[in-house]
Protein backbone atom coordinates (compact mmCIF):
# COMPACT_ATOMS: atom_id res chain seq x y z
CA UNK A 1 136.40 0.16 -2.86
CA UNK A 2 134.53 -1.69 -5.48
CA UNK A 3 131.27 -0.68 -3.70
CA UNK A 4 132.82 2.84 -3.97
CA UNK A 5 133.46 2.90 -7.01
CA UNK A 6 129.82 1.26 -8.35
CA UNK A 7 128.21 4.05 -6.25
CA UNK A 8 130.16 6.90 -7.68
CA UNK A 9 129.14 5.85 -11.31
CA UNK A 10 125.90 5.32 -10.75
CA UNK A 11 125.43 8.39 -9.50
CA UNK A 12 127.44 9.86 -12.41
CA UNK A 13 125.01 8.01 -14.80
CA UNK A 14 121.84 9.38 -12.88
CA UNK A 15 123.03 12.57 -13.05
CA UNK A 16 123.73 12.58 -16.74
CA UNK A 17 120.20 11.12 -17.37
CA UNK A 18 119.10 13.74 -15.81
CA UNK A 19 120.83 16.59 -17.54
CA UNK A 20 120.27 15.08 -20.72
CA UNK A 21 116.37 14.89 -20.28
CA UNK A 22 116.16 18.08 -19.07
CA UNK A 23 117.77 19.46 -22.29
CA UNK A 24 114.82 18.44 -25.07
CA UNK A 25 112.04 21.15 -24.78
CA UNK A 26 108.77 20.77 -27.12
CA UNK A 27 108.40 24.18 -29.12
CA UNK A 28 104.87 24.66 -30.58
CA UNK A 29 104.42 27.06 -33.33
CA UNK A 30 101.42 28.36 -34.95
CA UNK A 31 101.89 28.67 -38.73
CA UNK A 32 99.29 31.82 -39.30
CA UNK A 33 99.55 31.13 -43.09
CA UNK A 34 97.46 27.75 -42.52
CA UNK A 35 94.29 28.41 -41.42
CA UNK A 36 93.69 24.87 -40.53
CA UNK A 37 96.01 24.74 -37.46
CA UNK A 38 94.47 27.64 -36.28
CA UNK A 39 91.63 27.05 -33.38
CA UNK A 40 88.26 27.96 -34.65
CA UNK A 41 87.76 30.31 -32.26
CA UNK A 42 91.10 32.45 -33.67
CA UNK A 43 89.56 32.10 -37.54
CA UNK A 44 86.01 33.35 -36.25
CA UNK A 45 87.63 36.62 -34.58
CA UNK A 46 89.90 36.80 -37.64
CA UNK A 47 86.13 37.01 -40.00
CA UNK A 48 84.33 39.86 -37.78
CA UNK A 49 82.62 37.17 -35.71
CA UNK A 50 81.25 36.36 -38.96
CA UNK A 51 79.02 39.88 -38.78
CA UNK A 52 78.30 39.96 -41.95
CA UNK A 53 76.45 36.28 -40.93
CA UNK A 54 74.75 38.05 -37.75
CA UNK A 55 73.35 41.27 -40.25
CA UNK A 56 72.15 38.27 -42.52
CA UNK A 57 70.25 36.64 -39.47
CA UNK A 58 69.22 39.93 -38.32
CA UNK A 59 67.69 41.33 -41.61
CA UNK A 60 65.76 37.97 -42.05
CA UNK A 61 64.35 38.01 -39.02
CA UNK A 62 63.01 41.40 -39.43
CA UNK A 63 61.79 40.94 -42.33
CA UNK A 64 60.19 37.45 -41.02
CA UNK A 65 58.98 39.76 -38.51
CA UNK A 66 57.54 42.11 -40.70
CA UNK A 67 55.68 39.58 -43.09
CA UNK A 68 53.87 38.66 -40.07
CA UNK A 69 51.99 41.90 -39.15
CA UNK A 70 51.85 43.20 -43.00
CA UNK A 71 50.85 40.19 -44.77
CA UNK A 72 53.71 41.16 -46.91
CA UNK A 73 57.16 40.32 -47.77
CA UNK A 74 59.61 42.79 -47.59
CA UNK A 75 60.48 45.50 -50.28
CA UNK A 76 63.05 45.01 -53.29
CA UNK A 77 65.55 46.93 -51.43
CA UNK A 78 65.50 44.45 -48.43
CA UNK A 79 65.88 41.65 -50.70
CA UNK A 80 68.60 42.97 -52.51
CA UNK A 81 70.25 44.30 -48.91
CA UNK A 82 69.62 40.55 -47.69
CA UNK A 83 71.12 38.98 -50.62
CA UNK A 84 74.13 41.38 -50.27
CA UNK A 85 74.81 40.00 -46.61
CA UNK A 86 74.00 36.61 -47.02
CA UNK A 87 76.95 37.01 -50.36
CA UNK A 88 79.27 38.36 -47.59
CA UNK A 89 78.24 36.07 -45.15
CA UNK A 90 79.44 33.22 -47.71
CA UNK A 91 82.81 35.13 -47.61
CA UNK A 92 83.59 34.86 -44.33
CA UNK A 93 82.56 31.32 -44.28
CA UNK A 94 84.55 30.05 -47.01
CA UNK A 95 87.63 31.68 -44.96
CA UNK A 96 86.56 29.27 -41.99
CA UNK A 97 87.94 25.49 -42.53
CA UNK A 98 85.20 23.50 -42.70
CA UNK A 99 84.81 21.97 -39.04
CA UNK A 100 84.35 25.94 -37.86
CA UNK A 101 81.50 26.96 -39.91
CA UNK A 102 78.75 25.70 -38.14
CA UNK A 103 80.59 26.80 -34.69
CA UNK A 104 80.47 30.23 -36.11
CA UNK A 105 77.01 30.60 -37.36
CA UNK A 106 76.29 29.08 -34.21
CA UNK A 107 78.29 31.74 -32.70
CA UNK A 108 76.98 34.34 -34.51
CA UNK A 109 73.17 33.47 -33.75
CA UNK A 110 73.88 33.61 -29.73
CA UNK A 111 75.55 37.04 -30.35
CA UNK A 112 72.28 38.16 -31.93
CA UNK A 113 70.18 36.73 -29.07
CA UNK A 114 72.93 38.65 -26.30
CA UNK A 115 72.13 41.70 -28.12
CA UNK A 116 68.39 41.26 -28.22
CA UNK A 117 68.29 41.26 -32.06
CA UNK A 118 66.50 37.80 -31.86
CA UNK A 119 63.88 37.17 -30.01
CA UNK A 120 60.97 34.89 -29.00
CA UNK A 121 59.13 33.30 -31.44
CA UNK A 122 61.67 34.37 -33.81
CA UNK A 123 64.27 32.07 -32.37
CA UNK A 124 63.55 28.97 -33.96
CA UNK A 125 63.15 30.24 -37.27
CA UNK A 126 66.63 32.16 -37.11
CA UNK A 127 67.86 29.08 -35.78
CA UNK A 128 66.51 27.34 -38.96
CA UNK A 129 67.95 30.20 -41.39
CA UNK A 130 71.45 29.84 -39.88
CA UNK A 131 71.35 25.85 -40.31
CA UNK A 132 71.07 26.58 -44.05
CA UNK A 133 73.40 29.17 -44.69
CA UNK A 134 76.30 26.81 -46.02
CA UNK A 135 73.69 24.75 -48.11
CA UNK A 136 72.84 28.52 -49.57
CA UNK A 137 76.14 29.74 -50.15
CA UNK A 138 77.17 25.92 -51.65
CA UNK A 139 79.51 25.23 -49.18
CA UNK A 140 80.49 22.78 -46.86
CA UNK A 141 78.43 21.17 -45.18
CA UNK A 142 76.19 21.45 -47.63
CA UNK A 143 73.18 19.37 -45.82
CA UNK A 144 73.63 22.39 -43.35
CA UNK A 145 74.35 22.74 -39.84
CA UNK A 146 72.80 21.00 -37.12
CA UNK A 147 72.52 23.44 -33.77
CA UNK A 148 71.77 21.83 -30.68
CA UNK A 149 70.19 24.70 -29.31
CA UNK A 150 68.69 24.58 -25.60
CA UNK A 151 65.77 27.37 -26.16
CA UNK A 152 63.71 24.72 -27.79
């Protein structure tokens, strides 16, 4: 009876354990209002993909490009069209927590090479212009970003 009795609360107590574990759940909610908890790759879509970044990068090259053949750099209406991305560029970056900026720029430079916009010998020197983006627009990092790129 006693053994009974010791196996009919035990498996009382099992099953409660059980029941009662199975009752906590973990909930995991993104607060959208702090961009920090946010995964880099959610605050780069949520800036373009950075474009204005990739026009920067773009127009620099070409005009890299350009200085080459002519001898020349490029007219006052590129500059002030470069300095008008690179400005917007700085935008987007400051809405990037710091840790995601050079992800994006890195980002943005591969979407440039998908598309074609960067090429050859160009690619080292647009890597070189992305690296010092932040240390342009005075923002973190400021020593600039270091891109571990595998085409050179």
């Amino acid at each position: 009876m006693a053994n009974k009795l010791i196996l009919l609360l035990s498996t009382f107590a099992l099953f409660l354990l059980v029941a009662n574990s199975s009752i906590y759940r973990t909930s995991i909610f993104i607060d959208e209002e702090n961009p920090s908890q946010q995964s880099c790759e959610q605050q780069i879509q949520q800036q373009q993909q950075l474009r204005q970044c990739q026009m920067h990068l773009r127009q620099q090259v070409r005009d890299r490009q350009q200085e080459g053949e002519d001898g020349l750099w490029g007219s006052s209406l590129g500059d002030n069209q470069q300095q008008q991305y690179l400005r917007q560029c700085c935008q987007q970056l400051q809405q990037l927590d710091n840790r995601c900026r050079c992800p994006g720029l890195e980002q943005a430079l591969r979407s440039q090479l998908q598309q074609g916009q960067i090429q050859g010998g160009m690619l080292r020197q647009a890597y070189e212009s992305a690296s010092q983006i932040p240390r342009k627009c005075n923002i973190s990092p400021r020593q600039g970003c270091d891109f571990s790129s595998p085409y050179f």
